[in-house]
N, C-alpha and C. Protein backbone atom coordinates (compact mmCIF):
# COMPACT_ATOMS: atom_id res chain seq x y z
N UNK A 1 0.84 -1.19 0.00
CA UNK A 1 0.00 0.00 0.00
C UNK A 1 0.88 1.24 0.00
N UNK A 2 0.44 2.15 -0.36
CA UNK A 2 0.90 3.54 -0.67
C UNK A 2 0.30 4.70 -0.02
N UNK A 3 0.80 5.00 0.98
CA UNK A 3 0.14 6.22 1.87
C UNK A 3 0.86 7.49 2.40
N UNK A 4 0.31 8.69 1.95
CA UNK A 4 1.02 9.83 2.59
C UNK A 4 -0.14 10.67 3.59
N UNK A 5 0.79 10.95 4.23
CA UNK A 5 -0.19 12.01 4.90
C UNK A 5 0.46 13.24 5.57
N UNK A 6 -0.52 14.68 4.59
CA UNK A 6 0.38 16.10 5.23
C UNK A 6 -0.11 16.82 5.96
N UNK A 7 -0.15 17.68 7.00
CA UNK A 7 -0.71 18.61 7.70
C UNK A 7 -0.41 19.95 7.49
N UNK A 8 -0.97 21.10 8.10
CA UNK A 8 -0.36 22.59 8.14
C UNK A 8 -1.25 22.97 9.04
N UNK A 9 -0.51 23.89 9.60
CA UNK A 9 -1.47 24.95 10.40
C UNK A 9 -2.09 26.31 10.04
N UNK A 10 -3.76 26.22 10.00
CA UNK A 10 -3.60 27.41 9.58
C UNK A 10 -4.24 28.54 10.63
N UNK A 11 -3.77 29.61 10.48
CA UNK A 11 -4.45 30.44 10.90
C UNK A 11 -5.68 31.09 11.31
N UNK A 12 -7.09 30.60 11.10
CA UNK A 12 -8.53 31.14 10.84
C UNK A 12 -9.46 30.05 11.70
N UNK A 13 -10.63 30.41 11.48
CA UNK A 13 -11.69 30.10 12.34
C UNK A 13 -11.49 28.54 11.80
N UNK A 14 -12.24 27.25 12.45
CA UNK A 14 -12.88 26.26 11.72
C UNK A 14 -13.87 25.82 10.63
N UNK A 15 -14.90 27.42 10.63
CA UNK A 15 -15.98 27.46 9.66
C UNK A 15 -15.51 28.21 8.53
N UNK A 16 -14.24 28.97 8.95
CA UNK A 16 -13.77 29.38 7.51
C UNK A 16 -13.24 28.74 6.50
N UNK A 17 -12.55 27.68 7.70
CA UNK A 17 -11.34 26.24 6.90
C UNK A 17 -12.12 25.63 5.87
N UNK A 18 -13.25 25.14 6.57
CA UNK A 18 -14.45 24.00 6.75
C UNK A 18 -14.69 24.41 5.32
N UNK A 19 -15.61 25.65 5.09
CA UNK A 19 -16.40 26.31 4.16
C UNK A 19 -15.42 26.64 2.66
N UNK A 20 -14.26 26.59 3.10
CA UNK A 20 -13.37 26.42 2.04
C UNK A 20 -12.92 25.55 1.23
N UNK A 21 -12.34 24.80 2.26
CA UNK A 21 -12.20 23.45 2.19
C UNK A 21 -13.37 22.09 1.67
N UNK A 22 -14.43 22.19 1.62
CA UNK A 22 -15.47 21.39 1.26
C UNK A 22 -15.96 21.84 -0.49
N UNK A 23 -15.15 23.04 -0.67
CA UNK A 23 -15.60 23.44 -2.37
C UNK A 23 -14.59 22.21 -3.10
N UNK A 24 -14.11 21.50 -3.03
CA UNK A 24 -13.08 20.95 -3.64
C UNK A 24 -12.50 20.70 -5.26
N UNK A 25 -14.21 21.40 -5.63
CA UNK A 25 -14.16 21.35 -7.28
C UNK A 25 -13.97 22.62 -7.51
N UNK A 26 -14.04 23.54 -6.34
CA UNK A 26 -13.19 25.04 -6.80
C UNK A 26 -11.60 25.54 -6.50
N UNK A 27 -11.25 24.75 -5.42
CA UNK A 27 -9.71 24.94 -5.26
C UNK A 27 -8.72 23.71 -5.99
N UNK A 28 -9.37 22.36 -5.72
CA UNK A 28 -8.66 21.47 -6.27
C UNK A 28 -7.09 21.43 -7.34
N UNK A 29 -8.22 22.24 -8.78
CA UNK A 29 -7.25 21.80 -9.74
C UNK A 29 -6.26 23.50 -10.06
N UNK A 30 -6.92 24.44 -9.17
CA UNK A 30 -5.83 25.31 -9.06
C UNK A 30 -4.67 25.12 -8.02
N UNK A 31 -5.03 23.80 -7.34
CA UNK A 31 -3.81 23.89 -5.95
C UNK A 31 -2.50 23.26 -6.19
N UNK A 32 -2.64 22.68 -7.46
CA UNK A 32 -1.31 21.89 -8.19
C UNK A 32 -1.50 22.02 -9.67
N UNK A 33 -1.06 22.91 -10.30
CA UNK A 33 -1.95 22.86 -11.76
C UNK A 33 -0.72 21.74 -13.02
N UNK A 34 0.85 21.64 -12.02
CA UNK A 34 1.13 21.36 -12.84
C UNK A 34 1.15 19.20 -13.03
N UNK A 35 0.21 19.43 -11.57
CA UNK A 35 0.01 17.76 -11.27
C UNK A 35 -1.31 17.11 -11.55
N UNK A 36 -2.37 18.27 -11.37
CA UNK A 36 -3.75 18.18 -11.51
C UNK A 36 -4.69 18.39 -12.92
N UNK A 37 -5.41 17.83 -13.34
CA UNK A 37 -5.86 17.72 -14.84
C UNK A 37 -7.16 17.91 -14.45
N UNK A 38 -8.03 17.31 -13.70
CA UNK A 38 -9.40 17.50 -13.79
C UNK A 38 -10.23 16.73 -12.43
N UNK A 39 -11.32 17.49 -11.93
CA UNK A 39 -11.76 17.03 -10.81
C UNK A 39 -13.21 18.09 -11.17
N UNK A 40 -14.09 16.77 -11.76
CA UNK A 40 -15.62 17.24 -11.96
C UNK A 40 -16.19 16.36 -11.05
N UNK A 41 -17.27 17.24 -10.75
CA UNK A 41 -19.06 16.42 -9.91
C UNK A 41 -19.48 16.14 -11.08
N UNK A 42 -20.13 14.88 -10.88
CA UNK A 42 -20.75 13.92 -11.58
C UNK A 42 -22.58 14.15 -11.37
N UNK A 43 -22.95 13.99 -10.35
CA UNK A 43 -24.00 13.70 -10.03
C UNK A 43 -24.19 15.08 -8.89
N UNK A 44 -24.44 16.25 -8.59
CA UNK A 44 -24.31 16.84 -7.78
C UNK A 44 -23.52 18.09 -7.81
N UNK A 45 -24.13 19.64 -7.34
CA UNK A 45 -23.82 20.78 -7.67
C UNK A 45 -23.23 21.04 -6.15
N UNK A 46 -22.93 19.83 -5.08
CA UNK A 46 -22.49 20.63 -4.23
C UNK A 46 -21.68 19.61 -3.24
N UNK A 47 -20.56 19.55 -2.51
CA UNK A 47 -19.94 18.37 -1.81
C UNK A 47 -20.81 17.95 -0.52
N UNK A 48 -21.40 16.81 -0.83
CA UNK A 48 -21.98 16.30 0.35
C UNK A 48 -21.74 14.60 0.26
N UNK A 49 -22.30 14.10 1.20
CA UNK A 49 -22.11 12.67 1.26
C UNK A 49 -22.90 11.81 0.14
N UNK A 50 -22.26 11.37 -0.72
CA UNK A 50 -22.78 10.33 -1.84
C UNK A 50 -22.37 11.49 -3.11
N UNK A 51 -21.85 12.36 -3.02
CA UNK A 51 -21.55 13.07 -4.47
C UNK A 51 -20.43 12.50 -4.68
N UNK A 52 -20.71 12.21 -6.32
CA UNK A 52 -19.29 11.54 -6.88
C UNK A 52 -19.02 12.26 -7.83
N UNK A 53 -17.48 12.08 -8.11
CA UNK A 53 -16.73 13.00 -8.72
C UNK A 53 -15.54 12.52 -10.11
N UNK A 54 -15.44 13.07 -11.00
CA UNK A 54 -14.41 12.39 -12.02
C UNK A 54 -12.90 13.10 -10.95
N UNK A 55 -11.83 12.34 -11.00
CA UNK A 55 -10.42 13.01 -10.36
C UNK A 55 -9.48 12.33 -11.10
N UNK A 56 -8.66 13.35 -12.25
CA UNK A 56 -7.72 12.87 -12.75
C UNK A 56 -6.25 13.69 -12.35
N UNK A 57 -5.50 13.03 -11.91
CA UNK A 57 -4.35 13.79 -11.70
C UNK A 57 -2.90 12.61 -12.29
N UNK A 58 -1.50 13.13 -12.24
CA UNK A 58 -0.43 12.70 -12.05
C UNK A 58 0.14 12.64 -10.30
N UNK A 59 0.70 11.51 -10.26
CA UNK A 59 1.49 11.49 -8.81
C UNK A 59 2.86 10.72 -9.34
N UNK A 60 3.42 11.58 -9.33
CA UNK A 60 5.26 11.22 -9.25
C UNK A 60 5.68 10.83 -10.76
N UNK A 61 4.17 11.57 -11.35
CA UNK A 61 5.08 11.46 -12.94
C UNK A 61 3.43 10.12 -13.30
N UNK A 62 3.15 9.78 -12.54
CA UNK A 62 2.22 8.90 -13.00
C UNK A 62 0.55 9.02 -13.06
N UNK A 63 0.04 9.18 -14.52
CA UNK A 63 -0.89 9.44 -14.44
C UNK A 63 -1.58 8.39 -13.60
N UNK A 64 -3.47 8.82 -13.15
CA UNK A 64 -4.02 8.43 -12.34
C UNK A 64 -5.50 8.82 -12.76
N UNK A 65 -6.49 8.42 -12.95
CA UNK A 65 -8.05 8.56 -13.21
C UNK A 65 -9.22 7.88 -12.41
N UNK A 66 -9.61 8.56 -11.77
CA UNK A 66 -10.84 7.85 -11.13
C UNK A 66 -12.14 8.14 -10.86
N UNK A 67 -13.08 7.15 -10.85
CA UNK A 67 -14.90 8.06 -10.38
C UNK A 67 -14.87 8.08 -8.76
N UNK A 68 -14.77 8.59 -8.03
CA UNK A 68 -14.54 9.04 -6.73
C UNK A 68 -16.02 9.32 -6.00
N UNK A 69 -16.24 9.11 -4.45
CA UNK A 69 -17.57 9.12 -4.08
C UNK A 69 -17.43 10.02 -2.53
N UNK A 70 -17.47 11.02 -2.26
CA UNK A 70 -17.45 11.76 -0.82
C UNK A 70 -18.25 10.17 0.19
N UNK A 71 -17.28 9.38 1.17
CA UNK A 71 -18.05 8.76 1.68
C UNK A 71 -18.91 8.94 3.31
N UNK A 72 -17.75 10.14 3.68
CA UNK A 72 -17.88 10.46 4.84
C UNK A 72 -18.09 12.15 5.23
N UNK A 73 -18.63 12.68 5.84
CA UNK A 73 -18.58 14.37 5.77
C UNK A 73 -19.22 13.95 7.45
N UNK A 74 -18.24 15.04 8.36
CA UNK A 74 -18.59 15.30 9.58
C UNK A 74 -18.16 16.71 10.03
N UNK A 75 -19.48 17.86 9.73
CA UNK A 75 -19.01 18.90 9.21
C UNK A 75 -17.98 19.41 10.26
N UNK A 76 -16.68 20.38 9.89
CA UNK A 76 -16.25 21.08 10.91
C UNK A 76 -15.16 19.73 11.25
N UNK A 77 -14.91 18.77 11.10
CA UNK A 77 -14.24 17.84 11.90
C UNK A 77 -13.54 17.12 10.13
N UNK A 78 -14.47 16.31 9.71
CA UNK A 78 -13.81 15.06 8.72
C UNK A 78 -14.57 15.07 7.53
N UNK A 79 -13.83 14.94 6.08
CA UNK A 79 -14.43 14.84 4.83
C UNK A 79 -13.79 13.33 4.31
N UNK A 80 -14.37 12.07 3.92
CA UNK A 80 -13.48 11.27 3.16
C UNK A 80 -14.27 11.20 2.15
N UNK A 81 -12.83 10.74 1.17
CA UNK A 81 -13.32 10.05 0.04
C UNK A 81 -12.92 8.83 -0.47
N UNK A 82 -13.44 8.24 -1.72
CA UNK A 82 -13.20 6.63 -1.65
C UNK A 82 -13.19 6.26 -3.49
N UNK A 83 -12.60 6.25 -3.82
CA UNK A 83 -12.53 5.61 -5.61
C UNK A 83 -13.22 4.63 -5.39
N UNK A 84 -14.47 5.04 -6.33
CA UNK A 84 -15.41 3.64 -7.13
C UNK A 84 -14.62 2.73 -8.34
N UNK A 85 -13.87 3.48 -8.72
CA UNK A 85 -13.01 3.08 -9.81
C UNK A 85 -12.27 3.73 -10.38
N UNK A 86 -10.65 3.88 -9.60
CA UNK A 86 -9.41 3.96 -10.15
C UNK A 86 -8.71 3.16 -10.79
N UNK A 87 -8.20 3.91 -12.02
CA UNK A 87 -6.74 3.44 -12.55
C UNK A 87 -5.09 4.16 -12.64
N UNK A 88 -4.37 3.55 -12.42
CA UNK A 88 -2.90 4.63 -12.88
C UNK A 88 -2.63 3.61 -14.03
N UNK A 89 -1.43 4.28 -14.90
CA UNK A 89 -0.66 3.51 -15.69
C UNK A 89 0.67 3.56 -15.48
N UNK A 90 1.32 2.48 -16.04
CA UNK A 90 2.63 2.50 -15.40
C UNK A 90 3.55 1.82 -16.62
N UNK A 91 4.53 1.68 -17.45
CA UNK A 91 4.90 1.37 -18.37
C UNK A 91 3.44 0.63 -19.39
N UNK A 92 2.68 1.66 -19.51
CA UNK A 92 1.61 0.98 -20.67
C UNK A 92 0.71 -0.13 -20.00
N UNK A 93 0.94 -0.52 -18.91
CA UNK A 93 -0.19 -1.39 -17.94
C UNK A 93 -0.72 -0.83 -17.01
N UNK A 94 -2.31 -1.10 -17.68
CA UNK A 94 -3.30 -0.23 -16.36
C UNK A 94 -3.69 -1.13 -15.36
N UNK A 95 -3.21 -0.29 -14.47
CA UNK A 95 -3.41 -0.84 -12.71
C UNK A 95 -5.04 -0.06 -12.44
N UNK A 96 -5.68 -1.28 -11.83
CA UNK A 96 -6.82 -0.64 -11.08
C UNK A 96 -6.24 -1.15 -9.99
N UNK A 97 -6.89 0.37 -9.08
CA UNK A 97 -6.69 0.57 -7.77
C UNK A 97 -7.48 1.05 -7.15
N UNK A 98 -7.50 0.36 -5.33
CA UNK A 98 -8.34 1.15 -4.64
C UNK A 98 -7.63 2.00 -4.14
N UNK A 99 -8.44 3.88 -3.99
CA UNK A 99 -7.82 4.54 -2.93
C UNK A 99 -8.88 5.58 -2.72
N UNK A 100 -8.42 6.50 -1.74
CA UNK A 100 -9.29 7.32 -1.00
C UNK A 100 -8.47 8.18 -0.35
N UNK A 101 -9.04 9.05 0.63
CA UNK A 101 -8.39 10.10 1.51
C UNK A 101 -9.14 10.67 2.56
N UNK A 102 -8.50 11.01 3.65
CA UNK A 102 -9.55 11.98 4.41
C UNK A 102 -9.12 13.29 4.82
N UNK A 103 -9.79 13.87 4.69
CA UNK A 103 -9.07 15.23 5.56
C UNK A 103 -9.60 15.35 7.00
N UNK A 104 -9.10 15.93 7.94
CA UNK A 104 -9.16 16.01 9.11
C UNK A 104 -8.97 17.54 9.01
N UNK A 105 -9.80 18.61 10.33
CA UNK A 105 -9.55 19.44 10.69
C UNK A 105 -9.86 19.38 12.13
N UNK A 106 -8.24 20.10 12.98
CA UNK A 106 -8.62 19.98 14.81
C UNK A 106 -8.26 21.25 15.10
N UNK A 107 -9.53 21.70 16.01
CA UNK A 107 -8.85 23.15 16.33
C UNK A 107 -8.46 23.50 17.22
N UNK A 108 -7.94 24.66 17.86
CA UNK A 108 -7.91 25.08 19.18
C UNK A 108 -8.10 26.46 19.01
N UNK A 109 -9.42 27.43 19.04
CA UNK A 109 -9.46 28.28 19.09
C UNK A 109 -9.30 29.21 17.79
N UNK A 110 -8.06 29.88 17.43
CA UNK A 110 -8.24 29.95 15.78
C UNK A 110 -7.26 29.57 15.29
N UNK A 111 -6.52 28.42 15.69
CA UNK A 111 -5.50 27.72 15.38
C UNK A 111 -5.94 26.72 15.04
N UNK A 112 -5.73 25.77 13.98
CA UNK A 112 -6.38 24.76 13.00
C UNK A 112 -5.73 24.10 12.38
N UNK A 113 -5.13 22.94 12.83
CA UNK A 113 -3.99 21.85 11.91
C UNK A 113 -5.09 21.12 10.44
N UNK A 114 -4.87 21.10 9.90
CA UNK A 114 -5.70 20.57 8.91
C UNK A 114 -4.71 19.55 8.25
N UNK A 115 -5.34 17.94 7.61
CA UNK A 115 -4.95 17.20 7.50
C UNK A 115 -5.18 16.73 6.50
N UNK A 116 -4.62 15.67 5.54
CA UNK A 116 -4.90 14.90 4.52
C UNK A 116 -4.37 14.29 4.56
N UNK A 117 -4.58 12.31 4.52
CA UNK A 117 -3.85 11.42 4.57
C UNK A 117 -4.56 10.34 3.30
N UNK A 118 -3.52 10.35 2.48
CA UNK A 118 -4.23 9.64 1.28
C UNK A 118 -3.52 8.05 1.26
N UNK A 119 -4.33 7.30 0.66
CA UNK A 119 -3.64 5.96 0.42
C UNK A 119 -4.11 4.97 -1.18
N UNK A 120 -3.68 3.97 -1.11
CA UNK A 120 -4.10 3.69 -2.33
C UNK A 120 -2.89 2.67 -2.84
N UNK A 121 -3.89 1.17 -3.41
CA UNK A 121 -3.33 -0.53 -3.64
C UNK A 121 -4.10 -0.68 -4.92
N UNK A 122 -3.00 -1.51 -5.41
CA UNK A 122 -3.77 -2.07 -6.72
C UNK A 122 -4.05 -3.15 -6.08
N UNK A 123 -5.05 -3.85 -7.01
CA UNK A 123 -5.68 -4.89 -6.96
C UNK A 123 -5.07 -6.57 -7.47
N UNK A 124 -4.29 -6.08 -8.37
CA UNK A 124 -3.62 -7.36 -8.76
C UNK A 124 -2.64 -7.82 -7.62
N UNK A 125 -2.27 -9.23 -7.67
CA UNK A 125 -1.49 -9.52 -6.29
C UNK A 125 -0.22 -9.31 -6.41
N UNK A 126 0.43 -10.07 -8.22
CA UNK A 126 1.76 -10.18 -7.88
C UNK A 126 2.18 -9.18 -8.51
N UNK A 127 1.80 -9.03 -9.96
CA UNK A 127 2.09 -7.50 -10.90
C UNK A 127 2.16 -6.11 -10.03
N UNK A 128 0.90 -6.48 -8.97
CA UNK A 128 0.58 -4.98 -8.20
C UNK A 128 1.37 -4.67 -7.46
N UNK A 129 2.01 -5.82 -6.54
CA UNK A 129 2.91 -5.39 -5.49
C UNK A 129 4.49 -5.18 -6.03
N UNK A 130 5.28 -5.48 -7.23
CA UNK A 130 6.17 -5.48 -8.14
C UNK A 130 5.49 -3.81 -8.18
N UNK A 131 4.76 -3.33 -9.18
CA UNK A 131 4.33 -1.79 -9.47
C UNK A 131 4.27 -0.86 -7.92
N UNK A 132 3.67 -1.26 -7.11
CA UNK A 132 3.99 -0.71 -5.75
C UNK A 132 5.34 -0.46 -5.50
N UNK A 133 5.78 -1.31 -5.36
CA UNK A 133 7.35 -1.55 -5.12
C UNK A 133 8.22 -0.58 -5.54
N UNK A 134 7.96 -1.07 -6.83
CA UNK A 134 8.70 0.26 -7.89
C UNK A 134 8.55 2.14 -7.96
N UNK A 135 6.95 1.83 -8.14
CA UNK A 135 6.55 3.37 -7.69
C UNK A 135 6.81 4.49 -6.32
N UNK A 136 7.37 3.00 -4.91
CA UNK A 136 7.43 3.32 -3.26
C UNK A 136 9.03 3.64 -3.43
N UNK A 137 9.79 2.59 -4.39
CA UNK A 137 11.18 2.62 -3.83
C UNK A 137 11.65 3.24 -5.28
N UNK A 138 11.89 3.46 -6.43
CA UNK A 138 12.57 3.84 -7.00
C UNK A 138 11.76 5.36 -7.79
N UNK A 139 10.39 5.59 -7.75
CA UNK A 139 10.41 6.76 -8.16
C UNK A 139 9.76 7.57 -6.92
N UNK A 140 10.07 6.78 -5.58
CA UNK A 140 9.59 7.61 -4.99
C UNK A 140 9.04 8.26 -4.63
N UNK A 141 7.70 6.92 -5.12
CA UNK A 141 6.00 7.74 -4.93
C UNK A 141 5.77 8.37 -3.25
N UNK A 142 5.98 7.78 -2.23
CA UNK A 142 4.97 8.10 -1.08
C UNK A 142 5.89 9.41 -1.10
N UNK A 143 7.10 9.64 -1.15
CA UNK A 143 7.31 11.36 -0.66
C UNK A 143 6.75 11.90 -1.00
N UNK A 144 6.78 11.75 -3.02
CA UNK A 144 6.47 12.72 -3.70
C UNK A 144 4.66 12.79 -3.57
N UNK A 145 3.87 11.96 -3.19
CA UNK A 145 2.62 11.91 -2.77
C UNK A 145 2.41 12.46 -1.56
N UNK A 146 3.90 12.79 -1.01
CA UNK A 146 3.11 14.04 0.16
C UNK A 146 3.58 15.17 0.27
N UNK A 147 4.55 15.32 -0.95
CA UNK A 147 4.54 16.70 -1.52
C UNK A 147 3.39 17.16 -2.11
N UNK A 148 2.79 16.36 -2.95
CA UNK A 148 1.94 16.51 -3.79
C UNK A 148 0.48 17.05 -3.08
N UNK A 149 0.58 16.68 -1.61
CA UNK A 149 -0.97 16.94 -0.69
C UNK A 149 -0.52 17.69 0.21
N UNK A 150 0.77 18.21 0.26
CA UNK A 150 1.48 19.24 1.07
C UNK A 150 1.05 20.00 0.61
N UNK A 151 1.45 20.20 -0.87
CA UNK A 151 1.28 21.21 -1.71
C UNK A 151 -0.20 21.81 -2.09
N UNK A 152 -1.10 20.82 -1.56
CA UNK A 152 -2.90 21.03 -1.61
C UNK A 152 -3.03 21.75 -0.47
N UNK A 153 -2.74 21.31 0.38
CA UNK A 153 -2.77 21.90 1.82
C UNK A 153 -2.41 23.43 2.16
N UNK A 154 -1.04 23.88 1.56
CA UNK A 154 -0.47 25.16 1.36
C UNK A 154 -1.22 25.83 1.09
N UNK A 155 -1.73 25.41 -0.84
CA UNK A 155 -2.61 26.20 -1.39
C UNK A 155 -3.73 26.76 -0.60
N UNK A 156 -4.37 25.90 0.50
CA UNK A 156 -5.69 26.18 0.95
C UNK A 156 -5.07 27.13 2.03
N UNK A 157 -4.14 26.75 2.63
CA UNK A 157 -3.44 27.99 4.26
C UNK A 157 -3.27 29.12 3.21
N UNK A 158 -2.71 29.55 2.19
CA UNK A 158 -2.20 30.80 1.74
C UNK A 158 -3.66 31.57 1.19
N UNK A 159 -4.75 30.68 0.97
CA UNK A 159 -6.11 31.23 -0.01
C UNK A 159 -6.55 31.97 1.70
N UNK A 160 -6.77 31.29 2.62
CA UNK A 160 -7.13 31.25 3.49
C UNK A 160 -6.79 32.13 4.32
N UNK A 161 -5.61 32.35 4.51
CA UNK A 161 -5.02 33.63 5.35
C UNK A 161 -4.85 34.42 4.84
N UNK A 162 -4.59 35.01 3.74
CA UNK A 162 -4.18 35.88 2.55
C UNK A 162 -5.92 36.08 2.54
N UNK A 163 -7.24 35.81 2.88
CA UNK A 163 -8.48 36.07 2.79
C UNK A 163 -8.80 36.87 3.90
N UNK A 164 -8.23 36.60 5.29
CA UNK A 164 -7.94 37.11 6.50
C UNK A 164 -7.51 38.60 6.41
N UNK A 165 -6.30 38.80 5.93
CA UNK A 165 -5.28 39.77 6.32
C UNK A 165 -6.38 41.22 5.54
């Protein structure tokens, strides 16, 4: 399995984080533009529990496509999500994979660590864990997968406080 997970602190209320943070089809594909390709609602004009979503991005050089489903929303606290059906490719063989993510927000007052911890397995046993392998140890997916949600995270502290000031 393949898992990163980044935090930051930001500055602002919880309902500001929250209310920001839950647009995900409006900050998304500006928060990495040169990793992120596309992240549409499918079924639904607004993020709530059971809206699913197209999410295509690159991670560590490797493209990635999936129909994605918000499975969890606990407002103010936790958002997850869960691929109905991912694929990456990897020398010309498409891997389906399961993965998902959650974000976490904990506050103290107007101090607010906000979280994202993503993960994500192919399905095949022996091909998959060989492609794991490769993607964990030689291109160095899980760092660069938490650069990659570091770098989501930033985007939202700098929209966010820079909204403040």
């Amino acid at each position: 399995m393949i898992e990163a997970k980044a935090e930051i602190e930001i500055d602002a209320t919880p309902e500001k984080i929250w209310r920001y943070m839950v647009r995900l089809d409006d900050w998304w594909l500006r928060s990495n533009p040169n990793e992120h390709i596309e992240l549409t609602l499918i079924d639904n004009s607004k993020i709530e529990e059971g809206t699913k979503f197209v999410l295509k991005e690159y991670i560590a050089g490797v493209r990635g496509e999936a129909i994605a489903e918000i499975s969890q929303i606990i407002p103010l606290e936790r958002l997850a999500w869960k691929s109905i059906q991912a694929t990456y490719k990897l020398f010309g063989i498409t891997f389906q994979v399961d993965e998902g993510g959650v974000f976490e927000l904990k506050c103290s007052g107007n101090k607010c660590l906000l979280s994202h911890h993503v993960w994500g397995k192919t399905k095949l046993p022996f091909i998959g864990a060989l492609a794991e392998m490769f993607f964990k140890y030689i291109l160095k997916g899980e760092k660069k997968d938490y650069e990659h949600t570091y770098r989501e995270l930033k985007f939202i502290k700098n929209e966010i406080e820079t909204q403040n000031a």
